[in-house]
N, C-alpha and C. Protein backbone atom coordinates (compact mmCIF):
# COMPACT_ATOMS: atom_id res chain seq x y z
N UNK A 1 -101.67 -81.07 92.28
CA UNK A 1 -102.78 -82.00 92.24
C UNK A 1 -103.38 -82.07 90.83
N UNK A 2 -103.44 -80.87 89.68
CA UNK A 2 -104.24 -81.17 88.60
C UNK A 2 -102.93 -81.48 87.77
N UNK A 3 -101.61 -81.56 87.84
CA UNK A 3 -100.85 -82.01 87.02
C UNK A 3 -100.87 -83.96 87.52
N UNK A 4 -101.46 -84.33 88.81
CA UNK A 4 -101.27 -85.25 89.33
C UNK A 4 -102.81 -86.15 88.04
N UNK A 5 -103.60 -85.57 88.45
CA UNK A 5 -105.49 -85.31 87.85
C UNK A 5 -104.87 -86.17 85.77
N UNK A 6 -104.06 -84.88 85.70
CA UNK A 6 -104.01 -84.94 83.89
C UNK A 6 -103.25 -86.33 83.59
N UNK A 7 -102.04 -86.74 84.51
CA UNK A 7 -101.35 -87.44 84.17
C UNK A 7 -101.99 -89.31 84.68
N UNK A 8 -102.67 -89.16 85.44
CA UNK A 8 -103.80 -89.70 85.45
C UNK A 8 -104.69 -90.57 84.65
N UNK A 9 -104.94 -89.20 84.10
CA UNK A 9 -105.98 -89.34 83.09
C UNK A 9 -105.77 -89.25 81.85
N UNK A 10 -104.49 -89.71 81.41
CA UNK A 10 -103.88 -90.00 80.32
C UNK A 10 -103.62 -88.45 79.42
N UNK A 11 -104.46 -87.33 79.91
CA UNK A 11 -103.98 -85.63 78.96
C UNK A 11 -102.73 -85.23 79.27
N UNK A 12 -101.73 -85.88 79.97
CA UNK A 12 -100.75 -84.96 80.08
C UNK A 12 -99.94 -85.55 78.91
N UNK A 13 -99.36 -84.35 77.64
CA UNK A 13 -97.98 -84.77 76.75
C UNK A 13 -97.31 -83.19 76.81
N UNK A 14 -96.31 -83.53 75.69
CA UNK A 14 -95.30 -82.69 75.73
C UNK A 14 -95.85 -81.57 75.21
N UNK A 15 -96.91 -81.64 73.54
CA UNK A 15 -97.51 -80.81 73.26
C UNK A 15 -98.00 -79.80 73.66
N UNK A 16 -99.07 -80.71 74.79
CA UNK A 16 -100.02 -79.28 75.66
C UNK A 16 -99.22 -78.86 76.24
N UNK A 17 -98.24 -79.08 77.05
CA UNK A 17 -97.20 -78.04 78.36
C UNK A 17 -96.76 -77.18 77.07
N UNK A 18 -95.76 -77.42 75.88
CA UNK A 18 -95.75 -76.25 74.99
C UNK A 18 -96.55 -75.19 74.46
N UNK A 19 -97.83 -75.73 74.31
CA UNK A 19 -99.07 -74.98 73.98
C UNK A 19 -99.36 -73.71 75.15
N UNK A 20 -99.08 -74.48 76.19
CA UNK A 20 -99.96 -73.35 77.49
C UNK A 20 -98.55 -72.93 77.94
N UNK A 21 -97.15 -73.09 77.62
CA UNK A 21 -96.25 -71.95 77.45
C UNK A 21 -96.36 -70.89 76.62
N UNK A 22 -96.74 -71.06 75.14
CA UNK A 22 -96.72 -70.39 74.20
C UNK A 22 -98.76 -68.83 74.66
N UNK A 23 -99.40 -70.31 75.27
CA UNK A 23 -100.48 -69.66 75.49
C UNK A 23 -100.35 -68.30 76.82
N UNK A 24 -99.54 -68.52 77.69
CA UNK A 24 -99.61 -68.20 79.41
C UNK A 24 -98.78 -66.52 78.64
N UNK A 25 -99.32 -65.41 79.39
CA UNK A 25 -98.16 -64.15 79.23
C UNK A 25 -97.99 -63.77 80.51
N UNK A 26 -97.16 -62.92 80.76
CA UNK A 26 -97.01 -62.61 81.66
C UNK A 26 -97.45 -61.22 82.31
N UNK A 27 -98.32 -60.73 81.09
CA UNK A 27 -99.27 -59.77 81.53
C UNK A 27 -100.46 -60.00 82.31
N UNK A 28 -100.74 -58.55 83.40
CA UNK A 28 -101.80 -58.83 84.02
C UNK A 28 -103.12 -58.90 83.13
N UNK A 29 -103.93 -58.96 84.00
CA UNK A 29 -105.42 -59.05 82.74
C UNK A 29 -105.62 -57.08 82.64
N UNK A 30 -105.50 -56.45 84.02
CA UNK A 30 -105.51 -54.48 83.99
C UNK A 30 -104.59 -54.54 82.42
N UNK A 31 -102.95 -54.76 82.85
CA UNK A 31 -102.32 -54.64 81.38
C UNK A 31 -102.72 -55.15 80.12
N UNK A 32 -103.78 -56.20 79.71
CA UNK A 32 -103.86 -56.44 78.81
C UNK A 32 -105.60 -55.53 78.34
N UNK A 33 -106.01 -55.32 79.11
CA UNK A 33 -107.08 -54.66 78.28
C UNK A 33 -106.87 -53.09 78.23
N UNK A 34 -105.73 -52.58 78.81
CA UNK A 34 -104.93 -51.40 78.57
C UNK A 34 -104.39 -51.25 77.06
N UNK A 35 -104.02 -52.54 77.06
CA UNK A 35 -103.01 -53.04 75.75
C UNK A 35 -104.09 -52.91 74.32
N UNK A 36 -105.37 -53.50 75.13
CA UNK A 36 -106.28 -53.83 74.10
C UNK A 36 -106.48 -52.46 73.81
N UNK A 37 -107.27 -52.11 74.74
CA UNK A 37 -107.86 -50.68 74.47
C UNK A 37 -107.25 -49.38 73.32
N UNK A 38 -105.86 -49.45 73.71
CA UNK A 38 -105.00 -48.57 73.21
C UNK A 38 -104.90 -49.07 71.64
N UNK A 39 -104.45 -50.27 71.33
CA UNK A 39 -104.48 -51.03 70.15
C UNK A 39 -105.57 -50.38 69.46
N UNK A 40 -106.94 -50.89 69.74
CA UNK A 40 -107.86 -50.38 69.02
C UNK A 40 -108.24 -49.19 68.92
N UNK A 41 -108.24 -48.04 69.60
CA UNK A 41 -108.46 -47.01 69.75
C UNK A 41 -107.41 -46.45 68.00
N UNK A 42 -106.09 -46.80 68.54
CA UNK A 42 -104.91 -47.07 67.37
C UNK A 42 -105.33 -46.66 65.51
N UNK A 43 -106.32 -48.07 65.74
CA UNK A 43 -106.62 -48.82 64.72
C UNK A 43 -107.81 -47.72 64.31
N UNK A 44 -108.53 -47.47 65.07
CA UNK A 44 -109.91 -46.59 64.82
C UNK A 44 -109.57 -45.35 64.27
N UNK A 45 -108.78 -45.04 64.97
CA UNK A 45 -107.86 -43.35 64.70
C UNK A 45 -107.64 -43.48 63.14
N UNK A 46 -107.06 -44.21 62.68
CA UNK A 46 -105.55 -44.92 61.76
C UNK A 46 -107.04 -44.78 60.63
N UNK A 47 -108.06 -45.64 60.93
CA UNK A 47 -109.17 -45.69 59.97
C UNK A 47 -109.58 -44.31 59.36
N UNK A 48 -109.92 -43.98 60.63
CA UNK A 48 -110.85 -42.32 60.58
C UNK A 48 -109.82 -41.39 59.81
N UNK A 49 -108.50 -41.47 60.49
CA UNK A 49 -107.84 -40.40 59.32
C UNK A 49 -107.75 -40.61 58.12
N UNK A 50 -107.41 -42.06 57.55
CA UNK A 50 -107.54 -42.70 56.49
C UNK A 50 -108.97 -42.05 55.26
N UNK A 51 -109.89 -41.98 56.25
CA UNK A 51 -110.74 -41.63 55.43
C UNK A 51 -110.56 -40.05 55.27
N UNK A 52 -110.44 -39.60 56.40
CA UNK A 52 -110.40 -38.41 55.78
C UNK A 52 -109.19 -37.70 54.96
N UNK A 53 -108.48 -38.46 54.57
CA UNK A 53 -107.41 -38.24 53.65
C UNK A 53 -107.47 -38.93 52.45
N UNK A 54 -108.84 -39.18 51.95
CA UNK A 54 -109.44 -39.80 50.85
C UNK A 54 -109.58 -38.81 50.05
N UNK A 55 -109.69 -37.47 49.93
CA UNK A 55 -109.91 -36.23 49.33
C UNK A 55 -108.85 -35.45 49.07
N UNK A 56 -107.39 -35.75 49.77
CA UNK A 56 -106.50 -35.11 50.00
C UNK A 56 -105.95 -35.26 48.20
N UNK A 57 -105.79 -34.22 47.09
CA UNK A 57 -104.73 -34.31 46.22
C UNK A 57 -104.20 -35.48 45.93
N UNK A 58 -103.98 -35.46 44.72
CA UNK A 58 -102.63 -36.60 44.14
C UNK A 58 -102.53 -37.87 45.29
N UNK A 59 -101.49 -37.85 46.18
CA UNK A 59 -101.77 -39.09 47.43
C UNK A 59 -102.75 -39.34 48.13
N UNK A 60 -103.44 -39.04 47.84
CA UNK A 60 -104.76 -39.20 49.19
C UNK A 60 -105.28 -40.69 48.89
N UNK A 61 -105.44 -40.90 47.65
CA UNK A 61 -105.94 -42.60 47.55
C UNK A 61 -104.94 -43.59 48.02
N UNK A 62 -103.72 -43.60 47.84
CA UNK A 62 -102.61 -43.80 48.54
C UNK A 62 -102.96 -43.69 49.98
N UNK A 63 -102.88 -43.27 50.64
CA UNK A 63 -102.99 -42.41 52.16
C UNK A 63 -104.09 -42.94 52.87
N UNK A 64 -105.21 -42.71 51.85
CA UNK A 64 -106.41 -43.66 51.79
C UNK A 64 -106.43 -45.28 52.44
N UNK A 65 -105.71 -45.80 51.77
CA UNK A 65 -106.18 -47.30 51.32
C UNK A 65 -104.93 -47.33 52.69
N UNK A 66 -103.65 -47.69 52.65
CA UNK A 66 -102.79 -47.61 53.64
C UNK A 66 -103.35 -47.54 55.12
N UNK A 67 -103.39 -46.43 55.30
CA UNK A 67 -104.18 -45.65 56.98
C UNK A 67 -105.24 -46.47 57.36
N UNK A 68 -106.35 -46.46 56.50
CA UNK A 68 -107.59 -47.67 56.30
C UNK A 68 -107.24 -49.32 56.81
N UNK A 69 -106.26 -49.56 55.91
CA UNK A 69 -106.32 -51.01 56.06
C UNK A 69 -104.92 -51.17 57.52
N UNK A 70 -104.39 -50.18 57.78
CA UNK A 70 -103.29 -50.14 58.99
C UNK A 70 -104.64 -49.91 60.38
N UNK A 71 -105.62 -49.51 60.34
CA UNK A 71 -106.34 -49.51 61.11
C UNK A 71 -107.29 -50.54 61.05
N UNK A 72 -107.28 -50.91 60.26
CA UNK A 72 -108.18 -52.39 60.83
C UNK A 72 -107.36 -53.45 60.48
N UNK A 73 -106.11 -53.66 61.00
CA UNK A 73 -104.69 -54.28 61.10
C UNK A 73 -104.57 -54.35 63.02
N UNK A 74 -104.63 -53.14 63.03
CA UNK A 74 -104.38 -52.44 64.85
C UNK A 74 -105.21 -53.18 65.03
N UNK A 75 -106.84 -52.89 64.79
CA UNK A 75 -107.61 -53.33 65.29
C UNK A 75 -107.99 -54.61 65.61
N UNK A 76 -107.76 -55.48 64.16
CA UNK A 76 -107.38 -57.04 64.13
C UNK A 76 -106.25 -57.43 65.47
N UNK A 77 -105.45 -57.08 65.65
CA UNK A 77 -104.43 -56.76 65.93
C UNK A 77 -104.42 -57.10 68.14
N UNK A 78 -105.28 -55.90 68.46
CA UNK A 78 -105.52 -55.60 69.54
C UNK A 78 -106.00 -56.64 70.04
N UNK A 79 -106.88 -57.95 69.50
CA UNK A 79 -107.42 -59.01 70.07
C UNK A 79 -106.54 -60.42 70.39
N UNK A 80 -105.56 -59.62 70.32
CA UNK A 80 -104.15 -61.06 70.83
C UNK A 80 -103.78 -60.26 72.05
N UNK A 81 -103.69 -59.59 72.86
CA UNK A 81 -103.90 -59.00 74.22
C UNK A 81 -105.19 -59.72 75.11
N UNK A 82 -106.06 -59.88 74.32
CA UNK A 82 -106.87 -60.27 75.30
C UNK A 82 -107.25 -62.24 75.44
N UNK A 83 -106.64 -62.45 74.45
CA UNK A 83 -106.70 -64.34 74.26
C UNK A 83 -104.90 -64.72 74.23
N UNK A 84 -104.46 -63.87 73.86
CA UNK A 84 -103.05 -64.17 73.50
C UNK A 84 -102.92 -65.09 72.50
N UNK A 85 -101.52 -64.27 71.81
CA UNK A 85 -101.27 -64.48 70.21
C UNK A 85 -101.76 -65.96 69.42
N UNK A 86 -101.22 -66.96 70.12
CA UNK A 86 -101.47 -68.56 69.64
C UNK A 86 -103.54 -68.81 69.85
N UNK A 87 -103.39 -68.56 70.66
CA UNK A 87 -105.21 -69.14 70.96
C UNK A 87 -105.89 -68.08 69.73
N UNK A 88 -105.52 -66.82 69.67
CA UNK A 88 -106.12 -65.80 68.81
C UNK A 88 -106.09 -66.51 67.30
N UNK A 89 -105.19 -66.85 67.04
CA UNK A 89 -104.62 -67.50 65.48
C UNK A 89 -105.88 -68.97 65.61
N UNK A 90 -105.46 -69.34 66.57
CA UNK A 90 -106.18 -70.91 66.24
C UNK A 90 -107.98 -70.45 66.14
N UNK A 91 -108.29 -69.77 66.83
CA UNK A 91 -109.62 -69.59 66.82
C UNK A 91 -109.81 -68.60 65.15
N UNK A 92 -108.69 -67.87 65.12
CA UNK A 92 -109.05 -66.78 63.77
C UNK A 92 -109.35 -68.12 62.32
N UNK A 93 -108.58 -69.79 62.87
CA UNK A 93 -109.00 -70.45 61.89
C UNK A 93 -109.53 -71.51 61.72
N UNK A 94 -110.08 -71.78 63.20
CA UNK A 94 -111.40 -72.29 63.37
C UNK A 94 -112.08 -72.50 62.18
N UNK A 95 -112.88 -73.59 61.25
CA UNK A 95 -114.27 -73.92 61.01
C UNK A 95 -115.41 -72.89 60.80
N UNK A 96 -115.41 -72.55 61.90
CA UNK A 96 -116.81 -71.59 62.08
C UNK A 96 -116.53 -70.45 61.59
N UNK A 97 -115.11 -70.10 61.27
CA UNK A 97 -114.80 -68.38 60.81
C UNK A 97 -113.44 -68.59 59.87
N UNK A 98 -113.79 -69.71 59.57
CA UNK A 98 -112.42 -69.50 58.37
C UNK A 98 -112.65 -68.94 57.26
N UNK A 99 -114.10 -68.69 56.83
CA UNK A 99 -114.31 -68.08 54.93
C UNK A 99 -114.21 -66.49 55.23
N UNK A 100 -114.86 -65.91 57.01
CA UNK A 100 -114.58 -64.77 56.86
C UNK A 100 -112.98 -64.41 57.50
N UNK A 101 -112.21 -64.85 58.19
CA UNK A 101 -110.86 -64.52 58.39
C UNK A 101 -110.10 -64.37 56.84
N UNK A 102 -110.33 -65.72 55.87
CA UNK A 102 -109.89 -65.47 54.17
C UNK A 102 -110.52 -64.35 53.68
N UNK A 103 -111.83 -63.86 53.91
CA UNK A 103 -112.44 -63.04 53.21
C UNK A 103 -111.13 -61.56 53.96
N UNK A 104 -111.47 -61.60 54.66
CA UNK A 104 -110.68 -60.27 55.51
C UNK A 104 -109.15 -59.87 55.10
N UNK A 105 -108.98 -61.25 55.03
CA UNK A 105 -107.50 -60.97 54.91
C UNK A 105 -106.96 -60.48 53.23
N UNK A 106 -107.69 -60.94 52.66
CA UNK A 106 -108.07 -60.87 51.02
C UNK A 106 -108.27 -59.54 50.44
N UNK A 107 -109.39 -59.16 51.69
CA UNK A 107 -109.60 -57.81 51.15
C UNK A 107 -108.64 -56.88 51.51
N UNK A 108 -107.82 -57.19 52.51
CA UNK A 108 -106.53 -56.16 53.36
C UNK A 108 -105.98 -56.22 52.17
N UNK A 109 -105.49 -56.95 51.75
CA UNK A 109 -104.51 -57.49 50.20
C UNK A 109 -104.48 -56.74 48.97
N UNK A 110 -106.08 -57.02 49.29
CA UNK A 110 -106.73 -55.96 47.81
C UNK A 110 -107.00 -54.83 47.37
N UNK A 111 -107.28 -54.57 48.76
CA UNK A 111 -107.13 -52.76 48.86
C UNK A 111 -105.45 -52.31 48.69
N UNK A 112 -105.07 -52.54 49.32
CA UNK A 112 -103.27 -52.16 49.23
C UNK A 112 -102.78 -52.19 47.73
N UNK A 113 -103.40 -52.98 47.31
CA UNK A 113 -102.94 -53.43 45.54
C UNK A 113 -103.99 -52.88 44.27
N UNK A 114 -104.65 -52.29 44.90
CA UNK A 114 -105.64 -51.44 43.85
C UNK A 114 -105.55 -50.04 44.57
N UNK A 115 -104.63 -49.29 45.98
CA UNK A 115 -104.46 -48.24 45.98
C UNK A 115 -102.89 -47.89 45.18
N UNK A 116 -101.93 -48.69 45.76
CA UNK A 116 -100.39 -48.48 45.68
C UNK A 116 -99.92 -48.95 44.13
N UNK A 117 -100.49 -50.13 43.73
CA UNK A 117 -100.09 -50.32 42.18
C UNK A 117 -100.65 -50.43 41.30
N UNK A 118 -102.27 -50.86 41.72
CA UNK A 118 -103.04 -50.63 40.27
C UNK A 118 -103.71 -48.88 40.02
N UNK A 119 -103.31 -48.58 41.40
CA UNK A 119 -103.85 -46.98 41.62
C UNK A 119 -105.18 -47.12 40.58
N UNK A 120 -106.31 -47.53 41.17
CA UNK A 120 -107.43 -46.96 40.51
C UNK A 120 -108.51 -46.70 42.14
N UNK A 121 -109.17 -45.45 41.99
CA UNK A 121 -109.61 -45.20 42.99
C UNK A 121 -111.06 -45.76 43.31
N UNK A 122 -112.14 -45.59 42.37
CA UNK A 122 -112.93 -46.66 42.73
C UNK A 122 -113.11 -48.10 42.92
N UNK A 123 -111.42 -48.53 43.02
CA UNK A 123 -111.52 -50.13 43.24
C UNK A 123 -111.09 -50.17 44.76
N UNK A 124 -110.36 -49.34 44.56
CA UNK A 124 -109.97 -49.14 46.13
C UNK A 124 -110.88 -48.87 47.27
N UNK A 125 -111.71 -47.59 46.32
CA UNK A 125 -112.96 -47.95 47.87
C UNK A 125 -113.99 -49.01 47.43
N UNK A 126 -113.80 -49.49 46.70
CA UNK A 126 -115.09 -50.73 46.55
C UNK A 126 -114.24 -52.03 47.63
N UNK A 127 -112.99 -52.03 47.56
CA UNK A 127 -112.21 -53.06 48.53
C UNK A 127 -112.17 -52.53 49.85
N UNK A 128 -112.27 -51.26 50.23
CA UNK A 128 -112.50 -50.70 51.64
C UNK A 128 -113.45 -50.90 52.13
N UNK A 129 -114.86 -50.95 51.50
CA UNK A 129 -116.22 -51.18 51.67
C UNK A 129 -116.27 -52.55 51.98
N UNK A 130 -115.65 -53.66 51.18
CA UNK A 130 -115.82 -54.86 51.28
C UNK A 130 -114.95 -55.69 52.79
N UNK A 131 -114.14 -54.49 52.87
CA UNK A 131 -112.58 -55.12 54.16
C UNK A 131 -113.97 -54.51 54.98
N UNK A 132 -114.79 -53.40 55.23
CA UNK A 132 -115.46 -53.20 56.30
C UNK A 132 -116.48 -54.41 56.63
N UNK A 133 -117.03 -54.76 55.67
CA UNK A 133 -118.30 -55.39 56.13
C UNK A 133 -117.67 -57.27 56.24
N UNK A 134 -116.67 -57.37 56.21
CA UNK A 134 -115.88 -58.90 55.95
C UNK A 134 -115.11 -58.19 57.55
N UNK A 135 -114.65 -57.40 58.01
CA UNK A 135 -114.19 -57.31 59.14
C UNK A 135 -115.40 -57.09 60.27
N UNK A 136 -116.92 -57.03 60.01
CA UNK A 136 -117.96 -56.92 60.64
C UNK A 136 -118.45 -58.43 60.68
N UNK A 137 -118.37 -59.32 59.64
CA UNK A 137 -118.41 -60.40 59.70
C UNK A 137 -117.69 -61.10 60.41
N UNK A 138 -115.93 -61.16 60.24
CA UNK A 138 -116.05 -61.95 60.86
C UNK A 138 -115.83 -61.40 62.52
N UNK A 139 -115.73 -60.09 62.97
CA UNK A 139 -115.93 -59.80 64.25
C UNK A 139 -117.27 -60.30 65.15
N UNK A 140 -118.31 -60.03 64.40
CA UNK A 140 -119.65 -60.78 64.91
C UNK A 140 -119.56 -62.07 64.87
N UNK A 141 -118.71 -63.23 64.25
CA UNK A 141 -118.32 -64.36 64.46
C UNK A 141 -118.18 -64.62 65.89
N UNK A 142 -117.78 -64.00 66.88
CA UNK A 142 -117.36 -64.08 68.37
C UNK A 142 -118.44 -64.24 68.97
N UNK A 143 -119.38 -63.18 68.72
CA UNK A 143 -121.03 -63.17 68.97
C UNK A 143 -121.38 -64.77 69.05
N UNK A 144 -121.98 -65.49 70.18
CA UNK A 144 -122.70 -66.40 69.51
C UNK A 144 -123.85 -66.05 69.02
N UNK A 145 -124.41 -66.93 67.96
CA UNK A 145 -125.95 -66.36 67.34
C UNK A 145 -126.00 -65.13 66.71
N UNK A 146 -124.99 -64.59 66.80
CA UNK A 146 -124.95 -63.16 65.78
C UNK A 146 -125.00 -62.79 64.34
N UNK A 147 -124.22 -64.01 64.08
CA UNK A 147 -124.64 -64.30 62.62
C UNK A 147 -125.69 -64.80 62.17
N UNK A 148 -126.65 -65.61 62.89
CA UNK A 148 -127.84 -66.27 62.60
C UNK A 148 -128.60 -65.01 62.25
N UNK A 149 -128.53 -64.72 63.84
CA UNK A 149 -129.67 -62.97 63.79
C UNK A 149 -129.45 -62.25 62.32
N UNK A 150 -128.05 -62.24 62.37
CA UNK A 150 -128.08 -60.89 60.85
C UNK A 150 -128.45 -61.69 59.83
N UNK A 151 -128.56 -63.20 59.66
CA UNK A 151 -128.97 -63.41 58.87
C UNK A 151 -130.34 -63.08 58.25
N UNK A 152 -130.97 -63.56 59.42
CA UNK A 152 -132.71 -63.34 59.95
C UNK A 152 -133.10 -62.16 59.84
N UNK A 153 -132.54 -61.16 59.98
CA UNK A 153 -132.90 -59.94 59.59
C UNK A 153 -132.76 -59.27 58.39
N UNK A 154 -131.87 -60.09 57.38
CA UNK A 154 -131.84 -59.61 56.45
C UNK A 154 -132.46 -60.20 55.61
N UNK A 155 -132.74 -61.65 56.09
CA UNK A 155 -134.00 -62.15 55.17
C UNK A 155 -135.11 -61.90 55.47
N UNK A 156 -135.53 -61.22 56.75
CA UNK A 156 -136.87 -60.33 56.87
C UNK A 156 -137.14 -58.81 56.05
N UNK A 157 -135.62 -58.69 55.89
CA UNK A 157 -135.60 -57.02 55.10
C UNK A 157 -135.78 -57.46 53.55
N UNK A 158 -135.50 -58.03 52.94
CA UNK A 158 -135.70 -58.96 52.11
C UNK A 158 -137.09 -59.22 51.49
């Protein structure tokens, strides 16, 4: 009846049936926030050791920047389990969150390339610092009004 409804009503093409193939998994929703969960948990771990292998000798800035940005990779990562992969992408470049998805992805970039080849260590955590608060951005993007608020509050702190 709603394929009867679309075709109807002039929405049915070839496009959308590809789209909501590419969109549909065949995971349950239990399996996918299993999926999620684990992902991020992953990603959190991956962070936390990261940091604490910031001190470690000779590789540790290496070890550092890597572990760091592989955990908020997971973590990025884990939110295509719960929208699935295509809808996740289209919304990651959405309008409303495209300067912080570039910002994020930029800084993943930048850290990796100021730990592994420009090896300088205070650039590296100045790009870790920046992947945190650009991955807080654009995560609160999901938030509606979340960004307004932090705005508002920081022009009250201000």
């Amino acid at each position: 009846m709603d394929k009867l409804k679309k075709v109807l009503g002039g929405q049915d093409n070839e496009d959308n049936d590809f789209e909501q193939v590419l969109e549909t998994s065949s995971l349950s929703w239990g399996t996918r926030i299993k999926a999620f969960l684990a992902c991020f948990c992953i990603g959190v771990l991956c962070s936390i050791l990261g940091t604490c292998l910031l001190w470690v000798p000779k590789s540790g800035l290496s070890l550092f920047a890597v572990f760091y940005t592989v955990g908020n990779i997971a973590s990025l990562f884990s939110t295509l389990f719960l929208m699935g992969p295509m809808k996740q992408l289209k919304r990651m470049f959405e309008t409303t969150r495209l300067i912080a998805t570039i910002a994020v992805l930029v800084c993943l970039a930048l850290t990796l390339c100021s730990a592994l080849w420009w090896k300088i260590k205070g650039l590296a955590v100045l790009f870790c610092i920046l992947q945190f608060f650009a991955m807080a951005w654009y995560s609160i993007s999901y938030i509606p009004f979340a960004r307004d608020a932090v705005k508002k509050c920081f022009t009250a702190c201000i």
